[in-house]
C-alpha atoms as a PDB file:
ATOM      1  CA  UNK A   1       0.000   0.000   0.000  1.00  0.00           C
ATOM      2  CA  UNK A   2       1.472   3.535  -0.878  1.00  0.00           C
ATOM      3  CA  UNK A   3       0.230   6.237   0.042  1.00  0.00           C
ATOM      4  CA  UNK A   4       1.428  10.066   0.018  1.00  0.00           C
ATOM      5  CA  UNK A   5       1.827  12.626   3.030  1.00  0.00           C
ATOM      6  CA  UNK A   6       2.877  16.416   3.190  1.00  0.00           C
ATOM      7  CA  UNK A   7       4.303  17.946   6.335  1.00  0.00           C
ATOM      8  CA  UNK A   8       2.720  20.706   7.869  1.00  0.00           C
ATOM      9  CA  UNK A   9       5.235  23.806   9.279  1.00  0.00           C
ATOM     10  CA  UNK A  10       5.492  21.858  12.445  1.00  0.00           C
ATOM     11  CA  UNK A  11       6.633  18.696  10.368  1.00  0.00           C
ATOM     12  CA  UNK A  12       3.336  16.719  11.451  1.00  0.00           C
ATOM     13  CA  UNK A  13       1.540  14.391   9.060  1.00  0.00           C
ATOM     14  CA  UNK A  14      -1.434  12.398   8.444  1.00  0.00           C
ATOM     15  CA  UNK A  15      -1.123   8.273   8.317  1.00  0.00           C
ATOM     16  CA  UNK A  16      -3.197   6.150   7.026  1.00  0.00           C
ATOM     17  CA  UNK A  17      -6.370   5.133   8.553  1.00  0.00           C
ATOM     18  CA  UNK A  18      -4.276   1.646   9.958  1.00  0.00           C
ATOM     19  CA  UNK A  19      -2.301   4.004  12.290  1.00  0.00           C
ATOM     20  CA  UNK A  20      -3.901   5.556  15.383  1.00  0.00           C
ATOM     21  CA  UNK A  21      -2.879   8.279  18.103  1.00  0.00           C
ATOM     22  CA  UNK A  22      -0.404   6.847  20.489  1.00  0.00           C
ATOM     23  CA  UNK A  23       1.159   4.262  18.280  1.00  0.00           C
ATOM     24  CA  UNK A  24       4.506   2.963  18.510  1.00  0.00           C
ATOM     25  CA  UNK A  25       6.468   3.186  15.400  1.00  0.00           C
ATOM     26  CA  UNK A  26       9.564   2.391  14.091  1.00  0.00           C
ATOM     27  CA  UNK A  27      11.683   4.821  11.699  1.00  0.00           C
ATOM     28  CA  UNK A  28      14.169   3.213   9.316  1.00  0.00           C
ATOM     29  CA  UNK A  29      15.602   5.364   6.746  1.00  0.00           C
ATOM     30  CA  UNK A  30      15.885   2.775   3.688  1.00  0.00           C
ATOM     31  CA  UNK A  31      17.806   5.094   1.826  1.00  0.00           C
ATOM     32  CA  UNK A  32      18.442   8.500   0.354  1.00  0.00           C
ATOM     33  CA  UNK A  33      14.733  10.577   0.164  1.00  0.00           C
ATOM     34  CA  UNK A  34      13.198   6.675   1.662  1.00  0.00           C
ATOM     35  CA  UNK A  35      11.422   6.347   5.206  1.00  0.00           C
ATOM     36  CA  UNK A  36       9.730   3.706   6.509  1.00  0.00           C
ATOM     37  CA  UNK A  37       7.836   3.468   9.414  1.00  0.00           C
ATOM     38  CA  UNK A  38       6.455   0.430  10.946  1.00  0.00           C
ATOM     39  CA  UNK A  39       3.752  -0.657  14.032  1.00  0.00           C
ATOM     40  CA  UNK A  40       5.796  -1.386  16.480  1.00  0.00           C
ATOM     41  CA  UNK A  41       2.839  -1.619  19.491  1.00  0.00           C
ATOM     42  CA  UNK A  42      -0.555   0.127  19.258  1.00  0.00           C
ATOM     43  CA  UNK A  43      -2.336   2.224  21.473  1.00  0.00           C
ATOM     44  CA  UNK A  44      -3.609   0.976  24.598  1.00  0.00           C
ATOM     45  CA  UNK A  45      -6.884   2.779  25.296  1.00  0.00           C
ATOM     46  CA  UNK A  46      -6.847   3.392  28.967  1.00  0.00           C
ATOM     47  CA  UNK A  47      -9.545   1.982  31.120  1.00  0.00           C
ATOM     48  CA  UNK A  48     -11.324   4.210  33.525  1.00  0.00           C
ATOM     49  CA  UNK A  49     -13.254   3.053  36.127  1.00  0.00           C
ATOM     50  CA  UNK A  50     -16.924   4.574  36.582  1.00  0.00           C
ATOM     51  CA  UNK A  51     -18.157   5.549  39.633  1.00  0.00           C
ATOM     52  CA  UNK A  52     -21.142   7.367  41.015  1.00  0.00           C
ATOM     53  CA  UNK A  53     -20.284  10.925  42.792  1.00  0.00           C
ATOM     54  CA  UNK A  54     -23.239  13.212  43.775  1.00  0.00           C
ATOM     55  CA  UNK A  55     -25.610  11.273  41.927  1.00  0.00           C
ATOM     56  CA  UNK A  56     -23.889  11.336  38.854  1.00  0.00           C
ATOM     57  CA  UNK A  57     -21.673   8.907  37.151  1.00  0.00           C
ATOM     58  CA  UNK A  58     -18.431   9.696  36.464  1.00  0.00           C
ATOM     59  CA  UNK A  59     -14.903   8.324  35.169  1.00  0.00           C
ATOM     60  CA  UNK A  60     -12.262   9.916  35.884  1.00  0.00           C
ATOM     61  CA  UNK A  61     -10.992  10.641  39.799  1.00  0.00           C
ATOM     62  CA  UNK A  62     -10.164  14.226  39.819  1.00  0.00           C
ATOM     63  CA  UNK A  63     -12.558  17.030  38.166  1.00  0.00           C
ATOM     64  CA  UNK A  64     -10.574  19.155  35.722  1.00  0.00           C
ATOM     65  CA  UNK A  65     -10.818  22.803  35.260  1.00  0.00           C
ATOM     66  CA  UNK A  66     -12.992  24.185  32.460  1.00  0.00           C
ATOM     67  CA  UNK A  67     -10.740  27.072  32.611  1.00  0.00           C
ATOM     68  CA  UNK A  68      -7.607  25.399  32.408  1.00  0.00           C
ATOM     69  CA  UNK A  69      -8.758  24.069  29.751  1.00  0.00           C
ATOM     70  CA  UNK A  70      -9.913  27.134  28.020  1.00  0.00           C
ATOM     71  CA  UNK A  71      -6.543  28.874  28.519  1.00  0.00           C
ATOM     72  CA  UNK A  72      -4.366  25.930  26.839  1.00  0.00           C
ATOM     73  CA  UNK A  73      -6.813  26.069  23.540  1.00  0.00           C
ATOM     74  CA  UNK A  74      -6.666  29.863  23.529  1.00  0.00           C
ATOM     75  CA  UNK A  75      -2.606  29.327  24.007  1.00  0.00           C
ATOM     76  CA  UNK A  76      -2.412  26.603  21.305  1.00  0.00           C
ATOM     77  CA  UNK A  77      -4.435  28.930  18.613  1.00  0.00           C
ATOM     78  CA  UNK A  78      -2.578  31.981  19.318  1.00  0.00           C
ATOM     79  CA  UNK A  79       0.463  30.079  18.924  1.00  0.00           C
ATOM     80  CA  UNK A  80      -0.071  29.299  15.170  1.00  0.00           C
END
């Protein structure tokens, strides 16, 4: 299967559909303009626990900031 990428400015690029967020992969440079890149391990989605807090289910332990949150999107757009 071939398939073509371009980087973006911050040298990122899109996979194919067979590759997933969090993958392991190995880099092998097969020659002069030639990368490959291979599955090493894939992503482990991690299991949360559910548990019921105020009448309410939730998943994760600790409550996270909407703020925080907020802030580090507003960051991450001005940045570009």
């Amino acid at each position: 299967m071939k398939s073509m990428t371009k980087l973006d400015t911050r040298l990122r690029g899109i996979f194919p559909s067979n590759f997933c967020p969090g993958d392991v992969l190995e880099r092998e440079i097969a020659g002069p303009g030639v990368v490959l890149f291979r599955l090493i391990k894939s992503a482990e989605a991690p299991l949360v626990k559910a548990r019921k807090w105020r009448g309410k289910v939730m998943g994760a332990k600790y409550r996270i900031d909407p703020g925080i949150i907020a802030s580090a999107i507003r960051a991450d757009r001005d940045a570009r």
